[in-house]
C-alpha atoms as a PDB file:
ATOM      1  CA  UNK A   1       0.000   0.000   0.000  1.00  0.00           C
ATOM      2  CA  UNK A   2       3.174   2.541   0.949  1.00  0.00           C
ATOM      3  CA  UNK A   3       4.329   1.625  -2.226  1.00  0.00           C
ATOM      4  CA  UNK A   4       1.589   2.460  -4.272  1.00  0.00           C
ATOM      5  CA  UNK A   5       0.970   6.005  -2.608  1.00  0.00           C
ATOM      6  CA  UNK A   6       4.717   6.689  -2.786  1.00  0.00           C
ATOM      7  CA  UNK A   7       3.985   5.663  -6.902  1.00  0.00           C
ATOM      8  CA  UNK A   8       1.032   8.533  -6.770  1.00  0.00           C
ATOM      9  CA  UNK A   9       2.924  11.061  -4.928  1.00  0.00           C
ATOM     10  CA  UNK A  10       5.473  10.887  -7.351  1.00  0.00           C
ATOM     11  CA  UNK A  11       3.426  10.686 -10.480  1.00  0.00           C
ATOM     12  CA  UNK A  12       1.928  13.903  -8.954  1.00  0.00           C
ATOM     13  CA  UNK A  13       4.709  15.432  -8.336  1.00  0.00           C
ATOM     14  CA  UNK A  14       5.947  15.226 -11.989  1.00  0.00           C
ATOM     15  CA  UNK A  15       2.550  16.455 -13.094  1.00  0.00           C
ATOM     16  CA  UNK A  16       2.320  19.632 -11.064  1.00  0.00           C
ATOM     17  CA  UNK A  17       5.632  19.771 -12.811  1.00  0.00           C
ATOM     18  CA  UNK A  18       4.904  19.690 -16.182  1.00  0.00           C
ATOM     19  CA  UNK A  19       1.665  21.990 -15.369  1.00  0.00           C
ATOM     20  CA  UNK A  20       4.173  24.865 -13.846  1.00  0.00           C
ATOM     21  CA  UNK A  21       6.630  23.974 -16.891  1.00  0.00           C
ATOM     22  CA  UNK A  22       3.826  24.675 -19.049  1.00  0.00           C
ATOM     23  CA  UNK A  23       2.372  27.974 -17.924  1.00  0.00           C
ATOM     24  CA  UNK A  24       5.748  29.438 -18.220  1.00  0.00           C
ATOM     25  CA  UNK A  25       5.960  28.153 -21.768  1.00  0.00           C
ATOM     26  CA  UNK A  26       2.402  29.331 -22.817  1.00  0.00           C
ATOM     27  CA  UNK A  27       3.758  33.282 -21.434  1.00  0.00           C
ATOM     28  CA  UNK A  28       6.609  32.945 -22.714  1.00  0.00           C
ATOM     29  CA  UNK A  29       5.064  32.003 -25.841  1.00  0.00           C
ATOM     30  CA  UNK A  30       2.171  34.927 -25.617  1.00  0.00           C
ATOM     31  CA  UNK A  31       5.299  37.862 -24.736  1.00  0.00           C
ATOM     32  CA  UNK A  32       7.604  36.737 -27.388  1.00  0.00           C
ATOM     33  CA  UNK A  33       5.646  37.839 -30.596  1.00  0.00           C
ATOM     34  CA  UNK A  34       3.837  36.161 -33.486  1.00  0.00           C
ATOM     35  CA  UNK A  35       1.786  33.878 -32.085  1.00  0.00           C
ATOM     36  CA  UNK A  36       1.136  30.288 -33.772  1.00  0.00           C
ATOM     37  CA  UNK A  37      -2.852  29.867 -32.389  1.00  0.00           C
ATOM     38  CA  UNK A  38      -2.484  26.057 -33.227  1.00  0.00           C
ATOM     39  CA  UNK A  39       0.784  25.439 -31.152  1.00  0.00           C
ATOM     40  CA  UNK A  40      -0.505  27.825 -28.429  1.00  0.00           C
ATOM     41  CA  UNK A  41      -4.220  26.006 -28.201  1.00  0.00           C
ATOM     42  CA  UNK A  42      -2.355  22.638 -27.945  1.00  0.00           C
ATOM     43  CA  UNK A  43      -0.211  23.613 -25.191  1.00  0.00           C
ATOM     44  CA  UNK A  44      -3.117  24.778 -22.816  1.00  0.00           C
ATOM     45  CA  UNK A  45      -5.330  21.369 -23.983  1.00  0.00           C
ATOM     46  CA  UNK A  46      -2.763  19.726 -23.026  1.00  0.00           C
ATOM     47  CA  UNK A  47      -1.863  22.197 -19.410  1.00  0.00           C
ATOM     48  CA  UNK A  48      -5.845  21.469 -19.291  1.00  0.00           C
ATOM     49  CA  UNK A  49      -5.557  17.392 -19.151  1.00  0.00           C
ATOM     50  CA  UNK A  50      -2.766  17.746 -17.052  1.00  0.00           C
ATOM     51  CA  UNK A  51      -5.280  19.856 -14.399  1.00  0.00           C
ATOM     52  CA  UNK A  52      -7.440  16.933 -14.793  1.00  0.00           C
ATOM     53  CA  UNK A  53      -4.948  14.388 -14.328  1.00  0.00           C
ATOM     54  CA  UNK A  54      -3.755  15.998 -11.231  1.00  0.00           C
ATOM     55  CA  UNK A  55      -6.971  16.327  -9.782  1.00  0.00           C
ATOM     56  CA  UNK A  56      -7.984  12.322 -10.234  1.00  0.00           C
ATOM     57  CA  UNK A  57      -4.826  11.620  -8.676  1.00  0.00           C
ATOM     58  CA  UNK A  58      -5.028  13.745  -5.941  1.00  0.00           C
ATOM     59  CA  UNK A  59      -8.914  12.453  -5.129  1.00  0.00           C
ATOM     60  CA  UNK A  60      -6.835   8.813  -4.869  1.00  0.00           C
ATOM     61  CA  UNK A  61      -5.047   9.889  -2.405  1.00  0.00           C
ATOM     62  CA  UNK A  62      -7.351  11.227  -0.394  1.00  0.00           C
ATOM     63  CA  UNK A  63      -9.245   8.627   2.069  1.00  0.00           C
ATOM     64  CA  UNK A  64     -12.728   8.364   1.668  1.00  0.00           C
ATOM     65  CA  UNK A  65     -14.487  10.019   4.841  1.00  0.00           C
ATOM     66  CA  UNK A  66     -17.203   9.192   6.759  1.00  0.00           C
ATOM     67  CA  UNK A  67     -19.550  11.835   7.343  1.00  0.00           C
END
């Protein structure tokens, strides 16, 4: 069981990652002049699945409560 939320944490961990490595792309991207709409949309889908990602992983690792 350890093992398995040590295997989350760390998946997690390396998407938060990506997610923070991505916003600073997607700026840097906006500041830097002529934008290409198709790259830029396909970066934030894909910042947008990562969101998603994140979240089902983190509702894993939360125990279910009893209210």
């Amino acid at each position: 069981m350890l093992n398995d939320r040590d295997a989350l944490l760390r998946q997690l961990h390396e998407l938060r990652s990506e997610h923070r490595d991505l916003d600073t792309v997607i700026v840097r991207l906006i500041e830097t002049g002529p934008l290409d709409q198709l790259h830029l949309q396909r970066l934030k889908k894909r910042k947008l699945m990562l969101k998603d990602e994140i979240a089902k992983l983190e509702s894993r690792l939360i125990p279910d409560s009893i209210a």
